[in-house]
Protein backbone atom coordinates (compact mmCIF):
# COMPACT_ATOMS: atom_id res chain seq x y z
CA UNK A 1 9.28 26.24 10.85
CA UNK A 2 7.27 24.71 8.02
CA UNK A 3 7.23 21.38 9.70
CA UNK A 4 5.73 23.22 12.61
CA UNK A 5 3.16 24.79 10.75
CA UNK A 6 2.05 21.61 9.27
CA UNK A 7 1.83 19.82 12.61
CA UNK A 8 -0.58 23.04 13.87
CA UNK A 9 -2.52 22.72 10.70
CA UNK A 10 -2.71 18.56 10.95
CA UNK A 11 -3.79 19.48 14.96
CA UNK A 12 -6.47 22.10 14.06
CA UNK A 13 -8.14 19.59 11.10
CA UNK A 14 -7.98 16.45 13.37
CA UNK A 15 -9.69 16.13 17.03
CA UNK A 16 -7.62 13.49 17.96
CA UNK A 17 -9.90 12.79 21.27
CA UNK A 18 -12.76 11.85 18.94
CA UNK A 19 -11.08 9.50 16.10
CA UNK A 20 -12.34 6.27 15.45
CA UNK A 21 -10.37 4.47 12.78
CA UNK A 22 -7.06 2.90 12.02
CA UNK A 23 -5.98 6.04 9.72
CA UNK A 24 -6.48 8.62 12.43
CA UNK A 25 -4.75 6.70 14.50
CA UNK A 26 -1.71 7.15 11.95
CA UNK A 27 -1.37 10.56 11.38
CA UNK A 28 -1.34 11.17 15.38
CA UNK A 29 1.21 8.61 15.12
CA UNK A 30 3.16 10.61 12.74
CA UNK A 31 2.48 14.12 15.06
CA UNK A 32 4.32 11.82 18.38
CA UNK A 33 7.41 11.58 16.08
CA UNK A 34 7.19 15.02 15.56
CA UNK A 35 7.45 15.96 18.90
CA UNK A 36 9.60 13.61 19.92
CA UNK A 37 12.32 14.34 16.63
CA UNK A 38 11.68 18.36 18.11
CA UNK A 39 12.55 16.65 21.68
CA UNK A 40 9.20 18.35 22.95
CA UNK A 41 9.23 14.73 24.73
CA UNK A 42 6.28 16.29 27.85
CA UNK A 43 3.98 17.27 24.88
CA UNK A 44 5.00 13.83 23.27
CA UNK A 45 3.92 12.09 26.13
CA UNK A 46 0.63 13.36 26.38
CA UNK A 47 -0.20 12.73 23.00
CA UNK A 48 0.89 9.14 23.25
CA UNK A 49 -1.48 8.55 26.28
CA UNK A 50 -4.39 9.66 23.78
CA UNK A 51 -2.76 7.69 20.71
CA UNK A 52 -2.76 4.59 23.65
CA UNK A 53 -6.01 4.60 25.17
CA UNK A 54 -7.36 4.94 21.07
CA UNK A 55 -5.94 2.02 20.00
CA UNK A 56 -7.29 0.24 23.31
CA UNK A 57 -10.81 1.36 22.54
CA UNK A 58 -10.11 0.45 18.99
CA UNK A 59 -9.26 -3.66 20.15
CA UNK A 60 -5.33 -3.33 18.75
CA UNK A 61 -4.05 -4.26 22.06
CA UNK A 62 -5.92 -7.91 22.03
CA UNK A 63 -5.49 -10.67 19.67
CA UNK A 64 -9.12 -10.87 18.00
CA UNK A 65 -10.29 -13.81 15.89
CA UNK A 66 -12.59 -11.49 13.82
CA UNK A 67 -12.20 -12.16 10.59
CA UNK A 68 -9.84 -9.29 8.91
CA UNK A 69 -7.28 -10.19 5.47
CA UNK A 70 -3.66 -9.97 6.06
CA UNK A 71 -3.55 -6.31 5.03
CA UNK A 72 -5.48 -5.15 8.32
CA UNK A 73 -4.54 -7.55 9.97
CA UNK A 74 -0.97 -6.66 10.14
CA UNK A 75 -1.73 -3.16 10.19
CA UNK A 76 -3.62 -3.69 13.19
CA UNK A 77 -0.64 -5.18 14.75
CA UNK A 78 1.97 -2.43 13.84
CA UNK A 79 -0.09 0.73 14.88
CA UNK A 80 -0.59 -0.91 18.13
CA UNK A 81 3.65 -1.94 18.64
CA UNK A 82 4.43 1.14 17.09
CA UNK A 83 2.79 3.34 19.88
CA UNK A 84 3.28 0.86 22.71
CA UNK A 85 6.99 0.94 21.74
CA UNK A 86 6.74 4.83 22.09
CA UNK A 87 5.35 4.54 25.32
CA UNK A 88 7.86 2.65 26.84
CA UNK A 89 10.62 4.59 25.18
CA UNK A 90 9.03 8.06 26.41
CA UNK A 91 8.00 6.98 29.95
CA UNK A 92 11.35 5.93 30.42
CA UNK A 93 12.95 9.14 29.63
CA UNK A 94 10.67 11.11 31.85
CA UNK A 95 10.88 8.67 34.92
CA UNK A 96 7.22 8.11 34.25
CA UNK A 97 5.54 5.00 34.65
CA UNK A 98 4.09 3.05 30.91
CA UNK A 99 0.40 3.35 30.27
CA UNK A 100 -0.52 0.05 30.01
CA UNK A 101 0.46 -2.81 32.12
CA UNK A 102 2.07 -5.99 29.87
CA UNK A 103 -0.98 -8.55 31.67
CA UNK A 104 -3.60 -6.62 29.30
CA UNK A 105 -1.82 -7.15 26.25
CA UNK A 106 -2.18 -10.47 24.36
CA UNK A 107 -1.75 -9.03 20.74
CA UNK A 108 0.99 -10.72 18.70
CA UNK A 109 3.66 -9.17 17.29
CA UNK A 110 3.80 -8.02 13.69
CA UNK A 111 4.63 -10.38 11.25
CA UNK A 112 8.72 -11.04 10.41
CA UNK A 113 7.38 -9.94 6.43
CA UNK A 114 7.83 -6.71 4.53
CA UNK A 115 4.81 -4.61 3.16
CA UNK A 116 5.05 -5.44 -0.26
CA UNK A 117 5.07 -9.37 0.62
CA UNK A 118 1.72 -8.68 2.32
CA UNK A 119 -1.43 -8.81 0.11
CA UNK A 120 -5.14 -8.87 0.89
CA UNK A 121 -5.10 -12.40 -0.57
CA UNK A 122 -2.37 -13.55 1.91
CA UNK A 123 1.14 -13.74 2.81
CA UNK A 124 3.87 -13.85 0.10
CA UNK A 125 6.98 -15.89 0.67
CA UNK A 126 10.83 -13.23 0.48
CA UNK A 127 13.22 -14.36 -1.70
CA UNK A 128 15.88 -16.21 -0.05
CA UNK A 129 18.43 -13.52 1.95
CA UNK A 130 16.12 -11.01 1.77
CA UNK A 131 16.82 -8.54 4.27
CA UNK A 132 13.38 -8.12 5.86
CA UNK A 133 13.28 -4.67 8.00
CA UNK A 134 10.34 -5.76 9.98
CA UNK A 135 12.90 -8.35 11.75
CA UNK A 136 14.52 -4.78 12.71
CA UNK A 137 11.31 -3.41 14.16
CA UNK A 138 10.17 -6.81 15.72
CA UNK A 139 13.38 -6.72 17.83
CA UNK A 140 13.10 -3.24 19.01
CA UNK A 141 10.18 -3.86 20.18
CA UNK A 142 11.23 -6.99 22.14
CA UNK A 143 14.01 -4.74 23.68
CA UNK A 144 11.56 -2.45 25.28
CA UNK A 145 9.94 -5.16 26.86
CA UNK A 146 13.33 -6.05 28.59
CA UNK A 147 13.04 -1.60 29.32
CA UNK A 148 10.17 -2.47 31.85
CA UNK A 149 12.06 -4.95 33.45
CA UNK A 150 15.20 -2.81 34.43
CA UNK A 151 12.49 -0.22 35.10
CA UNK A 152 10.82 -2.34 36.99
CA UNK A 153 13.18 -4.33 39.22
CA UNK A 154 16.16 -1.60 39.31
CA UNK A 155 14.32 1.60 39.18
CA UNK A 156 11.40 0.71 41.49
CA UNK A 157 8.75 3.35 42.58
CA UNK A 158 8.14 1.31 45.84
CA UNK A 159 11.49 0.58 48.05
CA UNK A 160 12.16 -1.18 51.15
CA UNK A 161 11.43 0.69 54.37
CA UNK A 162 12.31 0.38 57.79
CA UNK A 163 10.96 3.51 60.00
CA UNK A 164 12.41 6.59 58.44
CA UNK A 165 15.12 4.80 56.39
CA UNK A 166 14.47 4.30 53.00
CA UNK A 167 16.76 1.22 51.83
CA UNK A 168 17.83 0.53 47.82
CA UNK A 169 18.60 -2.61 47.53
CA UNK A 170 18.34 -4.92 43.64
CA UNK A 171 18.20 -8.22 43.72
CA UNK A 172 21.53 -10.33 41.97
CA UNK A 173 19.07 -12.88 40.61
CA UNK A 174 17.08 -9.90 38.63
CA UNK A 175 20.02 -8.90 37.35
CA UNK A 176 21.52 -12.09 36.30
CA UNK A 177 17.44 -12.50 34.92
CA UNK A 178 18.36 -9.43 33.08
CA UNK A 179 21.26 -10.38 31.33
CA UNK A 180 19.89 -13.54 30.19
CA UNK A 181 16.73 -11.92 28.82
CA UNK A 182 19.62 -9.17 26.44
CA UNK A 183 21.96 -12.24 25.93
CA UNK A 184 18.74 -14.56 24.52
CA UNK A 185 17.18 -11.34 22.76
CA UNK A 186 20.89 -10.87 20.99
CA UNK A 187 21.36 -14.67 20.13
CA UNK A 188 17.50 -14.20 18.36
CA UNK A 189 18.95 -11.03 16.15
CA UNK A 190 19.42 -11.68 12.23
CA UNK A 191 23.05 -12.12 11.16
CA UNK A 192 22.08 -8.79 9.10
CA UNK A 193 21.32 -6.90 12.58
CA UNK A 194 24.27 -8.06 14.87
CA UNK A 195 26.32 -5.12 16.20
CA UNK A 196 30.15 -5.82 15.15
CA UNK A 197 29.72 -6.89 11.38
CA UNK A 198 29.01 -4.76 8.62
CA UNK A 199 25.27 -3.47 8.25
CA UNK A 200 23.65 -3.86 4.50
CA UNK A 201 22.69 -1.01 3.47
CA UNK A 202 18.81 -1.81 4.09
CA UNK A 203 19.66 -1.62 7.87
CA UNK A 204 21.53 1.74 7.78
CA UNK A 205 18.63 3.22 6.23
């Protein structure tokens, strides 16, 4: 009930169709996982469309050559994974289709380096077997690409027709295409986030 009360009182202080600025952005972020940990996942969706179409208006969805330091830089880069991510993950659970096609994205994905390696001066080397969680969160967000796929090629919103006969039919080569993309994504996992062994406890977390 509290946690409700705060999200009301976060809603009422912020119009979130009229932010301009990477912290905004954030705390709407933060109201999506709200909803979606309180599996309100219709209301979720909506506010993702306005957390999407902010961070298009707001350039995260392109790779710009504007100078920023590493700091906003990378921040840049998560807030806009971090809700494109949700997109794909809600859309898919309602049967809806994602807000933003993959062929107007050419932002990179965050850097494989933890926050407090990152400085406004540059990029800090991790000591050696340092279990960096932004390899984690780099590889969920590679396996929601592979999401549009099967939503693509196995749950199409166009089928085959032939007068009044709708047929289903998926393709064997998209499927073999599929388990090549999971089988390469797997083989590009850190030894420290491969299903079957024991998970440090940085992972569990």
């Amino acid at each position: 009930q509290n946690s409700f009360q705060y999200f009301k009182a976060g809603r009422q202080l912020l119009d979130i169709t009229e932010y301009r600025d990477l912290t905004s952005l954030q705390a709407v972020c933060f109201m999506i996982l709200f909803l979606q940990a309180s599996a309100n996942i219709r209301t979720c969706y909506s506010y993702i469309g306005i957390a999407l179409r902010a961070a298009v208006r707001l350039g995260l969805h392109r790779s710009v050559s504007v100078k920023f330091n590493p700091i906003e830089l990378e921040t840049r880069k998560r807030i806009f994974w971090v809700v494109r991510k949700m997109d794909v993950h809600v859309s898919t659970i309602l049967g809806l289709p994602s807000m933003l096609s993959e062929d107007d994205i050419d932002q990179t994905y965050p850097m494989a380096v933890d926050d407090e390696f990152i400085t406004k001066d540059g990029i800090l080397s991790m000591p050696k077997n340092y279990i960096c969680l932004m390899h984690g969160a780099n590889a969920h967000m590679r396996l929601g690409h592979i999401m549009l796929k099967v939503m693509k090629y196995i749950y199409p919103v166009k089928v085959t027709t032939h007068g009044d006969n709708h047929t289903y039919m998926v393709s064997h080569s998209k499927i073999r295409e599929l388990e090549r993309d999971l089988q390469k994504w797997m083989e590009a996992l850190p030894d420290a986030y491969r299903p079957g062994g024991e998970a440090a406890i940085e992972v569990e977390r």
